[in-house]
C-alpha atoms as a PDB file:
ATOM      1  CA  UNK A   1     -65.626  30.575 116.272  1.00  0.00           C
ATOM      2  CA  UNK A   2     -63.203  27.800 116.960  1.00  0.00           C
ATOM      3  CA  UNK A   3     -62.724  24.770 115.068  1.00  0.00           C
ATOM      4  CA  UNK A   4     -64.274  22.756 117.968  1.00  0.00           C
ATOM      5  CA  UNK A   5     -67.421  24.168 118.934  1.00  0.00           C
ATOM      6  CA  UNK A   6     -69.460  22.522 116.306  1.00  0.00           C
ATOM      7  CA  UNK A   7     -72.567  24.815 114.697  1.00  0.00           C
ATOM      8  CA  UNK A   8     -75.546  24.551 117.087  1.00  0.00           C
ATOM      9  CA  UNK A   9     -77.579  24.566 113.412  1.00  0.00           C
ATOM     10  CA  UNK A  10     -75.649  21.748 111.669  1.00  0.00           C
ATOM     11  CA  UNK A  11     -76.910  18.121 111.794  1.00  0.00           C
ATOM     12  CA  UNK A  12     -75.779  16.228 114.283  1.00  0.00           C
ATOM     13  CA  UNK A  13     -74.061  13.253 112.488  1.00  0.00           C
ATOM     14  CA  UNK A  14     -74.901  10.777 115.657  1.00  0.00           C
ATOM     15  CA  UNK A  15     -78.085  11.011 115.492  1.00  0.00           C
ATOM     16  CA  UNK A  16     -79.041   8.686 113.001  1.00  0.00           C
ATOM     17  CA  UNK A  17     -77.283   5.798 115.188  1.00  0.00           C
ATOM     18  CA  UNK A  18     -79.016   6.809 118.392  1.00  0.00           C
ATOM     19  CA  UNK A  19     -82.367   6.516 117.228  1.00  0.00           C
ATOM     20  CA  UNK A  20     -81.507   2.866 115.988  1.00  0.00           C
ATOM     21  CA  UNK A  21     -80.000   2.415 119.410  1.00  0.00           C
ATOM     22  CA  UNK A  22     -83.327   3.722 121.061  1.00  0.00           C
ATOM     23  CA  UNK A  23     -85.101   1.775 118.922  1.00  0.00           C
ATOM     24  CA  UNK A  24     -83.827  -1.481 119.293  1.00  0.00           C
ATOM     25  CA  UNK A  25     -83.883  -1.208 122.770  1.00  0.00           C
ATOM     26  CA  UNK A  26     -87.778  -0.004 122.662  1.00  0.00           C
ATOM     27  CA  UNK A  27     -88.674  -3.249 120.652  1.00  0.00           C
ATOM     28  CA  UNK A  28     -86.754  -5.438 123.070  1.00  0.00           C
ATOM     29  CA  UNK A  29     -88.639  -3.940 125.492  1.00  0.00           C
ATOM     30  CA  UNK A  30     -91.899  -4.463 124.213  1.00  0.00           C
ATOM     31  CA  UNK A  31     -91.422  -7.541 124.103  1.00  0.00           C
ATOM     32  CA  UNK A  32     -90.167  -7.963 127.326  1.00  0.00           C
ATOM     33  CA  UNK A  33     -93.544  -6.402 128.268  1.00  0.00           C
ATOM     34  CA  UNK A  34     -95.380  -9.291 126.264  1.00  0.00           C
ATOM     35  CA  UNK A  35     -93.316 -12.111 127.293  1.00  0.00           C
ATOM     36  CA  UNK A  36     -93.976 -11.193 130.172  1.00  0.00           C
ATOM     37  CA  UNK A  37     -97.996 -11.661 129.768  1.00  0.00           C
ATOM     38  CA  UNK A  38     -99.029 -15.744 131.278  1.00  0.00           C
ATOM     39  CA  UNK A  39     -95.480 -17.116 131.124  1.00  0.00           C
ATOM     40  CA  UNK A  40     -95.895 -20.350 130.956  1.00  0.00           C
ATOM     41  CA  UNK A  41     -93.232 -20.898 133.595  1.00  0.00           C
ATOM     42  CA  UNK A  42     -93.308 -17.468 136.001  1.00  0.00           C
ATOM     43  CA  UNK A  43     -90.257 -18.708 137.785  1.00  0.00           C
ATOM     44  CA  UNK A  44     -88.141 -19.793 134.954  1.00  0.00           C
ATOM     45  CA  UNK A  45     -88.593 -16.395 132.847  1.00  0.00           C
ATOM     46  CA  UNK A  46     -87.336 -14.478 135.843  1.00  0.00           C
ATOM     47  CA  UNK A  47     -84.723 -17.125 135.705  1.00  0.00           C
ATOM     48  CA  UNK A  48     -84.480 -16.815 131.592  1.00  0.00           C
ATOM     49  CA  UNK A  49     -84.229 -13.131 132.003  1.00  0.00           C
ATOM     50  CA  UNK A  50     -81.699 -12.433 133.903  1.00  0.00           C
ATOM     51  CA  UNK A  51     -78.687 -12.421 132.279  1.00  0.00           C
ATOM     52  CA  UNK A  52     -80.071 -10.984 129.047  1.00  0.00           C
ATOM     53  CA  UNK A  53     -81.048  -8.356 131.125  1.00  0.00           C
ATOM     54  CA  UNK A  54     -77.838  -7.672 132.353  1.00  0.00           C
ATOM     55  CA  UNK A  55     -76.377  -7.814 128.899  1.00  0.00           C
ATOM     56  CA  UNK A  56     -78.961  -4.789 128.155  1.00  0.00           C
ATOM     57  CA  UNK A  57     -77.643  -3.013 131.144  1.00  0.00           C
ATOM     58  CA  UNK A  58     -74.280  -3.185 130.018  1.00  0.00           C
ATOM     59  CA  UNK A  59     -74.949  -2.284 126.589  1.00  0.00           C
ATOM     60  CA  UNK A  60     -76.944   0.456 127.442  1.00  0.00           C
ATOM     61  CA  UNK A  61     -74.205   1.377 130.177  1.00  0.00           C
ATOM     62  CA  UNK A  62     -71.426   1.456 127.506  1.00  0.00           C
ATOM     63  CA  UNK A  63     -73.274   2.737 124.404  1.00  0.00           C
ATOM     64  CA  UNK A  64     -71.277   6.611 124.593  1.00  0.00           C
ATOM     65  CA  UNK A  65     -67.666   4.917 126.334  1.00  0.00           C
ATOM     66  CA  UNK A  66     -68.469   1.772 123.059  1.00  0.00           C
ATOM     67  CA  UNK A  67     -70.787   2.763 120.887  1.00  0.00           C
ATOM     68  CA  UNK A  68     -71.156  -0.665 118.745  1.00  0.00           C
ATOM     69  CA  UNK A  69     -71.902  -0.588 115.275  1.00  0.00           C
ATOM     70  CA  UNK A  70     -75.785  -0.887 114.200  1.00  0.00           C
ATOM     71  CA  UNK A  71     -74.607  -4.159 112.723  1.00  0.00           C
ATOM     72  CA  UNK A  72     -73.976  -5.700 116.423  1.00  0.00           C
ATOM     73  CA  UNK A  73     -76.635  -3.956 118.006  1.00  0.00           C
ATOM     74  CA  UNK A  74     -78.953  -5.521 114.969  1.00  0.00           C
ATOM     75  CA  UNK A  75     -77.534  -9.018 115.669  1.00  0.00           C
ATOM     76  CA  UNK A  76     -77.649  -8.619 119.201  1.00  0.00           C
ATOM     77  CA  UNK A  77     -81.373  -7.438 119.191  1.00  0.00           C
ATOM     78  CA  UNK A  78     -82.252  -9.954 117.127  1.00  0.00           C
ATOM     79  CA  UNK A  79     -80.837 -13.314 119.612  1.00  0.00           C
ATOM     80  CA  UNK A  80     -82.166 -11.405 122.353  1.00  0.00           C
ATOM     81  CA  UNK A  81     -85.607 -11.035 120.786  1.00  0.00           C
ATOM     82  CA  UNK A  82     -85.427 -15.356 119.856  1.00  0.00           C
ATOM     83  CA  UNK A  83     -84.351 -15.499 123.829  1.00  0.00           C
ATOM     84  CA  UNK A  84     -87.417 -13.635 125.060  1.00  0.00           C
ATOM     85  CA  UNK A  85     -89.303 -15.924 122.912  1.00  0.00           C
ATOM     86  CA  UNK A  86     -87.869 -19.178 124.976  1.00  0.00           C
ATOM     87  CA  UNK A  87     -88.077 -17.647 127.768  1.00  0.00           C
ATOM     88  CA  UNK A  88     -91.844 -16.951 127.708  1.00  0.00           C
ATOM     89  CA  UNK A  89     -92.345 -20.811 126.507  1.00  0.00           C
ATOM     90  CA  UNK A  90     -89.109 -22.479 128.105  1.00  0.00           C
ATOM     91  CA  UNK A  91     -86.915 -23.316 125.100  1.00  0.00           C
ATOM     92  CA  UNK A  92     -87.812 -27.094 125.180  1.00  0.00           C
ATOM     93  CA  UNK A  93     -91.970 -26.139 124.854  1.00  0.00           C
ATOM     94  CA  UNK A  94     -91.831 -23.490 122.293  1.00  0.00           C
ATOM     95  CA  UNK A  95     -94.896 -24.506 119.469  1.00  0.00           C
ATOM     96  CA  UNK A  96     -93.099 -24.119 116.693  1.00  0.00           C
ATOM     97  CA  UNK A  97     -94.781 -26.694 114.781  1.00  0.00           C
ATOM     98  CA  UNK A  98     -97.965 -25.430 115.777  1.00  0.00           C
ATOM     99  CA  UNK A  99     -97.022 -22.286 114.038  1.00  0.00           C
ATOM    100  CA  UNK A 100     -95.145 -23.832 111.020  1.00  0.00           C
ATOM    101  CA  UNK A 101     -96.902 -28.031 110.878  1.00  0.00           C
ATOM    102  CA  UNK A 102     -94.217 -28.418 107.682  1.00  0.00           C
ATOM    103  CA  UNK A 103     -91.259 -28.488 110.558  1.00  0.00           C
ATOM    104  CA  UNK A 104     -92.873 -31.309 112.427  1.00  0.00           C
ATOM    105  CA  UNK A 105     -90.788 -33.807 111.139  1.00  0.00           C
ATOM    106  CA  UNK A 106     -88.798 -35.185 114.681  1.00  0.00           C
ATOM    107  CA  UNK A 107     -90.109 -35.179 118.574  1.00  0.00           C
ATOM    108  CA  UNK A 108     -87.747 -33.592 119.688  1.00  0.00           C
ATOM    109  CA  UNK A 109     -88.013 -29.434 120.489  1.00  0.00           C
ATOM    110  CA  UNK A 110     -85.036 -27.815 118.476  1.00  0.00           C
ATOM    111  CA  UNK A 111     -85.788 -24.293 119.303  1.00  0.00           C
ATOM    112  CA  UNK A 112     -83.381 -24.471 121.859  1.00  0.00           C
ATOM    113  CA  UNK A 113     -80.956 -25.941 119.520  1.00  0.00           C
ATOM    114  CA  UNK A 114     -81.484 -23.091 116.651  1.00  0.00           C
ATOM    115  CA  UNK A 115     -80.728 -20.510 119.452  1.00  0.00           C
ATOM    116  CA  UNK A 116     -77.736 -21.739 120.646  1.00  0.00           C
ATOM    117  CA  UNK A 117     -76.611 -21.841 116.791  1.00  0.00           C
ATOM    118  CA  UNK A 118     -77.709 -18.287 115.861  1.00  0.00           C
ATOM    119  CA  UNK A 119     -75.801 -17.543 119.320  1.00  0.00           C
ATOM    120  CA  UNK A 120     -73.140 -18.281 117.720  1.00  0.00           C
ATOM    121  CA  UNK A 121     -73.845 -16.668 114.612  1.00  0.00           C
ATOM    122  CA  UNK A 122     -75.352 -13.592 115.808  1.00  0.00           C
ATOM    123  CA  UNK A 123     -73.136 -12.431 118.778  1.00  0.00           C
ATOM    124  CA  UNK A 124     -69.490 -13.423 116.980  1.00  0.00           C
ATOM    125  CA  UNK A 125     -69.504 -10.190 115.032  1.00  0.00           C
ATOM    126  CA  UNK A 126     -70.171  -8.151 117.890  1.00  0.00           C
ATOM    127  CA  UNK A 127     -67.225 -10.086 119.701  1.00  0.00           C
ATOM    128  CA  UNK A 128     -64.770  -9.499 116.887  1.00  0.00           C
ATOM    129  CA  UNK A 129     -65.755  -5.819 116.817  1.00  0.00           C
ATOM    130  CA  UNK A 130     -64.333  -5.495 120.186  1.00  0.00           C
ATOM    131  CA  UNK A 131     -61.225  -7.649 119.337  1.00  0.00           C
ATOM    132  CA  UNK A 132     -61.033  -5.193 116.249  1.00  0.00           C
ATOM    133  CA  UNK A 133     -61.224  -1.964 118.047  1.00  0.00           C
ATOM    134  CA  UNK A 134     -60.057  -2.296 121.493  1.00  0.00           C
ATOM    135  CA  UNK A 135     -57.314  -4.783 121.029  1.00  0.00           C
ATOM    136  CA  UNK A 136     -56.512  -3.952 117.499  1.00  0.00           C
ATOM    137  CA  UNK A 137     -55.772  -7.734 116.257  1.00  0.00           C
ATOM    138  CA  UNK A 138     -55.917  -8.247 112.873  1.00  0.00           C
ATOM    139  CA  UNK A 139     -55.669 -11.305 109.524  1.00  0.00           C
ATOM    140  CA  UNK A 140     -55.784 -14.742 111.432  1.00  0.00           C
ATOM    141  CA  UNK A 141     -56.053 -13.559 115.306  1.00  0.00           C
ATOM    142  CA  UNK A 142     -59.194 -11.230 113.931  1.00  0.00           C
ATOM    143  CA  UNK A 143     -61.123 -14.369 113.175  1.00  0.00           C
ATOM    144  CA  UNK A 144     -59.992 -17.291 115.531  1.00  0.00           C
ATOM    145  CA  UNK A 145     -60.423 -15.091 118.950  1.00  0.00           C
ATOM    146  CA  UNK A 146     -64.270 -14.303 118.302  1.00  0.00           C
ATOM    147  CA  UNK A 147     -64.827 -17.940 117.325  1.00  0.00           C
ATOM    148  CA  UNK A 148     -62.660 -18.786 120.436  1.00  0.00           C
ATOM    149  CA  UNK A 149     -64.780 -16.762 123.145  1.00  0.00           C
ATOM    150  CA  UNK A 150     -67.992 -17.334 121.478  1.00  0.00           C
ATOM    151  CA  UNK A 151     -66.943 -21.151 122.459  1.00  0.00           C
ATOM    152  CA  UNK A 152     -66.250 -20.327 125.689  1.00  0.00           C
ATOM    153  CA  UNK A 153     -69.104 -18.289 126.828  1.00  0.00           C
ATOM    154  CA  UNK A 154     -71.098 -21.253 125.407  1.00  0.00           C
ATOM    155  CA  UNK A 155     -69.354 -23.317 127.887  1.00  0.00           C
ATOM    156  CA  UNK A 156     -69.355 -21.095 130.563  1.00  0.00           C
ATOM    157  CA  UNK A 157     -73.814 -20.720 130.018  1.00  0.00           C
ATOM    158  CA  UNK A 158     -73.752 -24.314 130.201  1.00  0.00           C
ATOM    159  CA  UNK A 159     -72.091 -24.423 133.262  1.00  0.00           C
ATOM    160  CA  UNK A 160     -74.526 -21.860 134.281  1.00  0.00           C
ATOM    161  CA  UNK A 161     -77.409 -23.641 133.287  1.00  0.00           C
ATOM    162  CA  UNK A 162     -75.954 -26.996 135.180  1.00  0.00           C
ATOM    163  CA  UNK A 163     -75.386 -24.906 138.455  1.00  0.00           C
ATOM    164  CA  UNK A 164     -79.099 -23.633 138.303  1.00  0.00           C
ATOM    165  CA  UNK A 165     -80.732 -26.595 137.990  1.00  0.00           C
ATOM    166  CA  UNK A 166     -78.812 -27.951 140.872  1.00  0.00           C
ATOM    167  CA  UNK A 167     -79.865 -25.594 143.160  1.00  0.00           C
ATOM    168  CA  UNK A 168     -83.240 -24.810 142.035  1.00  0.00           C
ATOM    169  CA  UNK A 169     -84.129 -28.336 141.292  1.00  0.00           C
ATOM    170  CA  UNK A 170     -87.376 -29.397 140.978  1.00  0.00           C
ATOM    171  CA  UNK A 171     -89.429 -28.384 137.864  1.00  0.00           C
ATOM    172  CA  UNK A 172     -88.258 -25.172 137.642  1.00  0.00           C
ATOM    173  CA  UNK A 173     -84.317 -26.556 137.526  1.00  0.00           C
ATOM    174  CA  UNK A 174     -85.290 -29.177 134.499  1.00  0.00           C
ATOM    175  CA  UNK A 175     -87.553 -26.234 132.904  1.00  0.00           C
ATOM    176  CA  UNK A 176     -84.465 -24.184 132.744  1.00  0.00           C
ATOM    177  CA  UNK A 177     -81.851 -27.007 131.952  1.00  0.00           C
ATOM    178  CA  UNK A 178     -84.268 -28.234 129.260  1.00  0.00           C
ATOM    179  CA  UNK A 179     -82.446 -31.675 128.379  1.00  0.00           C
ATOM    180  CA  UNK A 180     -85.725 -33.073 127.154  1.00  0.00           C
ATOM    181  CA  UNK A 181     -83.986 -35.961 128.169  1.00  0.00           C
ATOM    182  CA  UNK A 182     -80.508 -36.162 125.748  1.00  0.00           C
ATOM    183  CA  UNK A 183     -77.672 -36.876 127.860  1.00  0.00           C
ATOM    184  CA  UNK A 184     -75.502 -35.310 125.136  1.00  0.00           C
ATOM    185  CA  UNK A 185     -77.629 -32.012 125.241  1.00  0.00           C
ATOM    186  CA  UNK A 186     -74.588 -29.641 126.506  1.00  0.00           C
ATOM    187  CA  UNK A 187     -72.015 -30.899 124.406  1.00  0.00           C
ATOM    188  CA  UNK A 188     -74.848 -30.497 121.350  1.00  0.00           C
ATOM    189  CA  UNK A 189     -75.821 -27.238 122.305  1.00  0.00           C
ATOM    190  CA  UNK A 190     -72.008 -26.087 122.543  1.00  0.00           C
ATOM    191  CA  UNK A 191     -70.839 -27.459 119.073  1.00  0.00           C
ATOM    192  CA  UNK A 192     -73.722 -25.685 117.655  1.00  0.00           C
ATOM    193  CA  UNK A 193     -72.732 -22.532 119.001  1.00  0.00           C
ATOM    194  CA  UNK A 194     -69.305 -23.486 117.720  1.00  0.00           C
ATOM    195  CA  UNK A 195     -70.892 -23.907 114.360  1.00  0.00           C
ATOM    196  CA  UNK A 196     -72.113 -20.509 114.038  1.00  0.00           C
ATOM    197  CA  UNK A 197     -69.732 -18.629 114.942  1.00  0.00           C
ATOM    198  CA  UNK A 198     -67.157 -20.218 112.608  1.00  0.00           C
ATOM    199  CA  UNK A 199     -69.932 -19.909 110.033  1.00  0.00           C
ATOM    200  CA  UNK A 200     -70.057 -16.255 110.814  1.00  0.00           C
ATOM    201  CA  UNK A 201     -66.261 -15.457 110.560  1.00  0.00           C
ATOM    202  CA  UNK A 202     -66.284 -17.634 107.155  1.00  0.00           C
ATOM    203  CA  UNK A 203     -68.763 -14.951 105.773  1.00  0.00           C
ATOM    204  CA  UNK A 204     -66.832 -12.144 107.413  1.00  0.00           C
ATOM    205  CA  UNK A 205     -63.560 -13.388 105.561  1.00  0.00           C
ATOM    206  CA  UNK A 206     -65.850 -13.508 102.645  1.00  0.00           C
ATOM    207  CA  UNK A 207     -66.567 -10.067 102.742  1.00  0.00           C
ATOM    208  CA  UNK A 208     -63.401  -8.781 103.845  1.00  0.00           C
ATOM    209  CA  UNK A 209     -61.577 -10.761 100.531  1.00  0.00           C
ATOM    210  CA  UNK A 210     -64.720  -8.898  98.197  1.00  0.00           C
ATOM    211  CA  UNK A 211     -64.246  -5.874  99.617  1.00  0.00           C
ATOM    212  CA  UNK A 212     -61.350  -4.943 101.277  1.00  0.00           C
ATOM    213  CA  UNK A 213     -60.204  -4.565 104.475  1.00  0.00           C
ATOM    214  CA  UNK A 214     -63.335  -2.917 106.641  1.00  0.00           C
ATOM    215  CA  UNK A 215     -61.328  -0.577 109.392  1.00  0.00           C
ATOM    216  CA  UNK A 216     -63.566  -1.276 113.006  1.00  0.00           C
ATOM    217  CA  UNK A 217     -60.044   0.164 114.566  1.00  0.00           C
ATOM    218  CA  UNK A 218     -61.900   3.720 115.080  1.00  0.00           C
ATOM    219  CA  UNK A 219     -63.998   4.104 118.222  1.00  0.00           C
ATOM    220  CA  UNK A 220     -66.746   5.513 115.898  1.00  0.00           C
ATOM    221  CA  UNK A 221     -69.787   2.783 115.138  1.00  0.00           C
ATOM    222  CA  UNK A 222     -68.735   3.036 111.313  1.00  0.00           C
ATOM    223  CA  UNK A 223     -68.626  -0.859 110.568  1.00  0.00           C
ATOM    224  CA  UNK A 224     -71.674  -0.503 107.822  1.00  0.00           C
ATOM    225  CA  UNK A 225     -70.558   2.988 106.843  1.00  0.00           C
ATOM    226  CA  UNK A 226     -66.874   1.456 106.052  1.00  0.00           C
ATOM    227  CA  UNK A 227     -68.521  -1.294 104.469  1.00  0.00           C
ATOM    228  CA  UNK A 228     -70.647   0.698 102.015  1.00  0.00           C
ATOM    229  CA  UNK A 229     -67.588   2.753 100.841  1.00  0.00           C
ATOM    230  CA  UNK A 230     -65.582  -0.336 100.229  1.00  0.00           C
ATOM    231  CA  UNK A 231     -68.401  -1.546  98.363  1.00  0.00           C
ATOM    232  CA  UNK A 232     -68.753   1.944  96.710  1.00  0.00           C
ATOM    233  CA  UNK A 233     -65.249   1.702  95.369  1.00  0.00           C
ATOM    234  CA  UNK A 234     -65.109  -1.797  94.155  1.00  0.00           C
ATOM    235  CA  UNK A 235     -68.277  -1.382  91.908  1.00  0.00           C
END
């Protein structure tokens, strides 16, 4: 038999990553499915959802041509789950201190600031992987680029988020813009963002400098796999 017709009988090494992949995506859309249930705002989670929904699509569409690693998809799953969260609320009414009374300390709503943070955070490791992989960058280009677009699409949602509430206007255009009435709130929101993703390429360098260099070049999702052999061999 030739060397490339793999044994019907022998484990198939991908599967392990698909079923995270199918799983993540069956949490997200549960709850999709109960954010869904009394919005507070019916218009502005259609509004809410529709670019994390395309963001799913694309994923989805790309998972075989790009598989990510289950790193980004984790990171990824997990802003899009805070997002559904706003969106069923609006980000400026979640009851946070309702839940936790120990964080009622200002006025103000910050659940729209955390997310914009952990946007940062969360989605500059999946943007590196693809500066990694596809473009092949590497030492000071490897770190600055992800922290570079993760600034701009900040800018660029605020610029979305400015253009909807002009044209909606009403309630629904403040309910999405959620200012709560800081005339600084963009420029906030976007050195947040800014915040977390340099925060997350600090830890990356961190790891890369106790480790070793962790090769993403491959178009296999092997981030964590390369990760725990690094680790393997520097114990």
């Amino acid at each position: 038999m030739p060397d490339s017709v793999r044994d019907a009988s022998a484990p198939d090494p991908a599967r392990p990553f698909r079923r995270w992949l199918h799983g993540c995506i069956a949490l997200f859309a549960v709850e999709v499915a109960l954010s869904a249930i009394h919005p507070w705002y019916p218009s502005d989670w259609w509004l809410e959802n529709g670019l994390a929904w395309a963001l799913v699509l694309v994923l989805f569409v790309t998972r075989n041509r790009f598989p990510f690693s289950r790193v980004s998809y984790t990171l990824i799953f997990v802003f899009l789950a805070l997002h559904e969260l706003g969106a069923h609320y609006t980000y400026a009414e979640v009851p946070y201190k309702e839940w936790f009374p120990f964080l009622d300390v200002t006025e103000r709503n910050h659940y729209d600031r955390l997310v914009h943070f952990l946007f940062g955070f969360l989605c500059a490791y999946p943007i590196r992987e693809v500066f990694v992989r596809l473009v092949h960058v590497r030492g000071f280009w490897s770190y600055y680029l992800p922290l570079d677009l993760t600034m701009s699409f900040s800018m660029l949602y605020e610029l979305v988020e400015w253009g909807a509430a002009v044209f909606f206007g009403g309630d629904l255009g403040m309910a999405y813009l959620g200012t709560q009435g800081d005339v600084w709130d963009a420029h906030k929101d976007m050195a947040l963002a800014s915040l977390g993703a340099l925060l997350a390429m600090l830890v990356i360098l961190f790891v890369q400098r106790r480790f070793g260099p962790i090769p993403l070049a491959s178009r296999e999702p092997l981030g964590e796999a390369a990760l725990k052999r690094a680790a393997e061999r520097s114990s």
